[in-house]
Protein backbone atom coordinates (compact mmCIF):
# COMPACT_ATOMS: atom_id res chain seq x y z
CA UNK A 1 148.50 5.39 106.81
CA UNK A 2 148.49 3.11 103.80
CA UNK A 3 146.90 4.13 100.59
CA UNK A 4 144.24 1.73 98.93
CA UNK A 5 146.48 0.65 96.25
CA UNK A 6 149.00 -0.89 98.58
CA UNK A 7 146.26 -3.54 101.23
CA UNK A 8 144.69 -4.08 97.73
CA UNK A 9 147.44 -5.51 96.50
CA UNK A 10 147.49 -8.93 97.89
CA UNK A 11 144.22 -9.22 96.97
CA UNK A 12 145.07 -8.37 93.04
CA UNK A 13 147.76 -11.32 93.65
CA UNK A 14 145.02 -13.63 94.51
CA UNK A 15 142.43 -13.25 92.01
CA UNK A 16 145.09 -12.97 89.31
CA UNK A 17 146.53 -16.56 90.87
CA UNK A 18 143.04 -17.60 90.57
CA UNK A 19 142.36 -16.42 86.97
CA UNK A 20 145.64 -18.21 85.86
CA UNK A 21 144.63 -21.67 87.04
CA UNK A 22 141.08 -21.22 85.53
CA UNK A 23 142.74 -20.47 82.42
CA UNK A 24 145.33 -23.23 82.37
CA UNK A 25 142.41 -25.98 83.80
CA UNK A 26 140.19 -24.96 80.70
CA UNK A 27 142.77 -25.33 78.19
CA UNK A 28 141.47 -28.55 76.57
CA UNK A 29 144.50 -30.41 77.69
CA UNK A 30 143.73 -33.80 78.84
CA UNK A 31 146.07 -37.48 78.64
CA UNK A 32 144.88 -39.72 76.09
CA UNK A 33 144.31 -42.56 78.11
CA UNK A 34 143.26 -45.74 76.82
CA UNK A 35 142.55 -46.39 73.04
CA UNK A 36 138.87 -47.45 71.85
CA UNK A 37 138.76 -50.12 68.98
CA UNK A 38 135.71 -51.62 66.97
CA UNK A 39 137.64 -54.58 67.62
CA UNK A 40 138.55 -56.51 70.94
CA UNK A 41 141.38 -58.66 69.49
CA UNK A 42 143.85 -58.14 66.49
CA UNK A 43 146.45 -59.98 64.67
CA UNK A 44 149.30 -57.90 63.14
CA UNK A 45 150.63 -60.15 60.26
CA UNK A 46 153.74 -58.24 58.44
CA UNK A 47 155.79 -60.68 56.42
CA UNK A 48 159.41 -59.82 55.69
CA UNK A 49 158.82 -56.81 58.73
CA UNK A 50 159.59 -58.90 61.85
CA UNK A 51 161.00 -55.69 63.63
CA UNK A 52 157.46 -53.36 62.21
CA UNK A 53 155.04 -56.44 63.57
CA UNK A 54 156.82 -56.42 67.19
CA UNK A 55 156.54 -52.53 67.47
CA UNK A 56 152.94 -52.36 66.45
CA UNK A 57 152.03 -55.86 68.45
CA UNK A 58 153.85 -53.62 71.40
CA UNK A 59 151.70 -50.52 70.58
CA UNK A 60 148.51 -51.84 70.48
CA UNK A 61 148.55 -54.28 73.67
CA UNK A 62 149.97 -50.88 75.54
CA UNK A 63 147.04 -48.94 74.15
CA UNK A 64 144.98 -51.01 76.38
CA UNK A 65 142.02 -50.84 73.60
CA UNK A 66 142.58 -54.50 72.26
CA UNK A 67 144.39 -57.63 72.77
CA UNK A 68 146.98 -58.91 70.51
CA UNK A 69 146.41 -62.79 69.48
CA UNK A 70 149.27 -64.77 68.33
CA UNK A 71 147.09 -66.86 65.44
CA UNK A 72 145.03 -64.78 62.62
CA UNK A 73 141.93 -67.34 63.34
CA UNK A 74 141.82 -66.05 66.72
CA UNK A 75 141.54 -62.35 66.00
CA UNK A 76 138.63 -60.34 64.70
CA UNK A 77 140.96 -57.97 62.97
CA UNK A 78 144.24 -58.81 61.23
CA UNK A 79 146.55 -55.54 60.31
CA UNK A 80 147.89 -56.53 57.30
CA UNK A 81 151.81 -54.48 56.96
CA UNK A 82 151.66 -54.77 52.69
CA UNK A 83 154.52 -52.66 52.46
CA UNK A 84 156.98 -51.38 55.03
CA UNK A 85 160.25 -49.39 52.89
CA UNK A 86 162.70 -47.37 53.87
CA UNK A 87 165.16 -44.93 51.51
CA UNK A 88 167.78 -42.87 51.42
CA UNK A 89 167.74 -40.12 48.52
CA UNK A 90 170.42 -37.30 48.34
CA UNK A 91 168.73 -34.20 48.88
CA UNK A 92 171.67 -31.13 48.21
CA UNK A 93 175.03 -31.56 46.73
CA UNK A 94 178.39 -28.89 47.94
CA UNK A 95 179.71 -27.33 44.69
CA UNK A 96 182.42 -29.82 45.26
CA UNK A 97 180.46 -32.56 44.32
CA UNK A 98 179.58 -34.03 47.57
CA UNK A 99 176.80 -34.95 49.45
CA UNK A 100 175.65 -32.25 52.16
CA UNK A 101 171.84 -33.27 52.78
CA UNK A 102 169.97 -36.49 52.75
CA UNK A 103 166.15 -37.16 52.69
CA UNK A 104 165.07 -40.11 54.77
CA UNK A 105 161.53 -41.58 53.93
CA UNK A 106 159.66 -44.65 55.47
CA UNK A 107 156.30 -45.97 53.33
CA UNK A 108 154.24 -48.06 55.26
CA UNK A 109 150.94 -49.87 53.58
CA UNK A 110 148.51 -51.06 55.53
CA UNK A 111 144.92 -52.64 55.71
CA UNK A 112 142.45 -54.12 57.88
CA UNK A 113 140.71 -56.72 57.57
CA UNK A 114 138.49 -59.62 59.46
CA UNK A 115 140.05 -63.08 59.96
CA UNK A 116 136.96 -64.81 57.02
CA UNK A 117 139.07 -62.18 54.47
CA UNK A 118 136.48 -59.60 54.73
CA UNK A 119 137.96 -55.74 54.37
CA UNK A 120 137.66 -53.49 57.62
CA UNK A 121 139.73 -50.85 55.84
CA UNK A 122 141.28 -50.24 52.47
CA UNK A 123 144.86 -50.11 52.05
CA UNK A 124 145.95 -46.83 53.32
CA UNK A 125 149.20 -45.48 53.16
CA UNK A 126 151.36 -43.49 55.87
CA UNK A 127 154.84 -41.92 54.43
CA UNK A 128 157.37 -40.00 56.91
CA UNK A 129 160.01 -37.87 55.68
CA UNK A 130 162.68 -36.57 57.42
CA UNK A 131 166.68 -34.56 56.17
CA UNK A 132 169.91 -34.33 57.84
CA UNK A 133 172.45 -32.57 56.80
CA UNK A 134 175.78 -34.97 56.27
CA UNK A 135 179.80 -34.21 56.41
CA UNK A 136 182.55 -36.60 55.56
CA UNK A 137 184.81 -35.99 58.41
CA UNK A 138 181.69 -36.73 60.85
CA UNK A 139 180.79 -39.84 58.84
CA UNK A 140 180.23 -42.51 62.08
CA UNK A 141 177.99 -39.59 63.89
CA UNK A 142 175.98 -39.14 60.92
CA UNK A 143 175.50 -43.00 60.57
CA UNK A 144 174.34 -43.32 64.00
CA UNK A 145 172.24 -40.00 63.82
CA UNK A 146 170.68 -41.73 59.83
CA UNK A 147 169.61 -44.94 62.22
CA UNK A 148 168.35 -43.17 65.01
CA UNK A 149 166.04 -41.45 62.71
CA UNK A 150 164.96 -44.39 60.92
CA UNK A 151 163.82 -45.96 64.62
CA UNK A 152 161.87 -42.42 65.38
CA UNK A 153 160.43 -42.63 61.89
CA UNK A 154 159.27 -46.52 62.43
CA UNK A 155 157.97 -45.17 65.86
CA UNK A 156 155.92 -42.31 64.49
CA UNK A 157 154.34 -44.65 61.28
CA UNK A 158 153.23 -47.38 64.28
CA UNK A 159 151.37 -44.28 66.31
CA UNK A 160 149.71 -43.32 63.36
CA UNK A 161 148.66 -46.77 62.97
CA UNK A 162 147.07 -47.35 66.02
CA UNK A 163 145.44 -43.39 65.65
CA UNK A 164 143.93 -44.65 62.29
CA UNK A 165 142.34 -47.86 63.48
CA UNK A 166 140.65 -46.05 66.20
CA UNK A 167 138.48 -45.32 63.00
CA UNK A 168 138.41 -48.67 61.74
CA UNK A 169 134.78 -50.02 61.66
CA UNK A 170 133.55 -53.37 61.11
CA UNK A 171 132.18 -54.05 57.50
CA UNK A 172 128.28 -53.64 57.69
C-alpha cells in the first residue's frame, strides 16, 4: 500500500511545471521588433564622422521603422551628428608614477530636423564612459582591448540614437 504523499507526487510535479511556465510567460519579456518613427524616411548627415553616419545609416534601415535616403531633399528627417568625440583621460596613477587606469568617453551631439531646416528635436547630447585598467608589459593587449571599447562605445551611442528618435515628433 502506498501512502497519499507518494501517487500525489507526480501530480505536485505537474502543477508546479505548470506554475513555472505561467510565471516565466507573464514576465513582461517580449523582442523589440520593429522600430516606429514619426518619420518614414531619414537622412543621417555627419560631416567629418564617415564611420558614425555608416553605423547609424546601418541601424536605422535594420530597425525596419524608416528608410534611409541618400540626398537630404529626399528625406523628411535629417539626423544631424554636430559632434561625435572621443578621449582618453588617465584615471589612477601607481605610486611609481605610471599610468594604471584610463577613462574612455565618447560625446555624441545630435539633432533632428526636417529637410526645409525646420527643428524636429533640439540638440541632445548622449556621453558613454567606460575604464580599463592598463600595464606596460601588456601594452599591445591593452591597445587592442582601448579600440575594442571605443567600437562598443560607438555601438551603444548609435542604439541610443535610434531609442531617442522613436520620440522624435514632427514640429506642429
Amino acid at each position: 500500500m502506498s501512502s497519499p504523499d507518494v501517487r500525489m507526487a507526480p501530480r505536485r510535479a505537474v502543477v508546479a511545471a505548470l506554475a513555472a511556465a505561467l510565471v516565466a510567460g507573464s514576465c513582461g519579456f517580449r523582442l523589440r521588433g520593429e522600430a516606429s518613427f514619426a518619420f518614414s524616411t531619414v537622412f543621417v548627415s555627419a560631416p567629418g564622422q564617415p564611420t558614425f553616419a555608416t553605423e547609424l545609416a546601418r541601424a536605422l534601415e535594420a530597425s525596419g521603422g524608416a528608410k534611409v535616403t541618400d540626398t537630404a531633399a529626399a528625406a523628411q528627417a535629417i539626423v544631424e551628428i554636430m559632434r561625435a568625440v572621443d578621449d582618453k583621460q588617465v584615471l589612477s596613477l601607481s605610486p611609481g608614477g605610471r599610468v594604471q587606469e584610463y577613462m574612455l568617453s565618447k560625446n555624441v551631439v545630435f539633432r533632428v530636423r526636417s529637410n526645409d531646416g525646420r527643428e524636429w528635436a533640439p540638440p541632445d547630447e548622449i556621453t558613454i564612459l567606460r575604464t580599463y585598467t592598463y600595464d606596460d608589459s601588456e601594452r599591445l593587449a591593452r591597445e587592442i582591448q582601448e579600440q575594442r571599447l571605443l567600437r562598443e562605445m560607438q555601438s551603444d551611442a548609435v542604439q541610443q540614437i535610434v531609442r531617442r528618435l522613436q520620440s522624435v515628433r514632427p514640429p506642429a
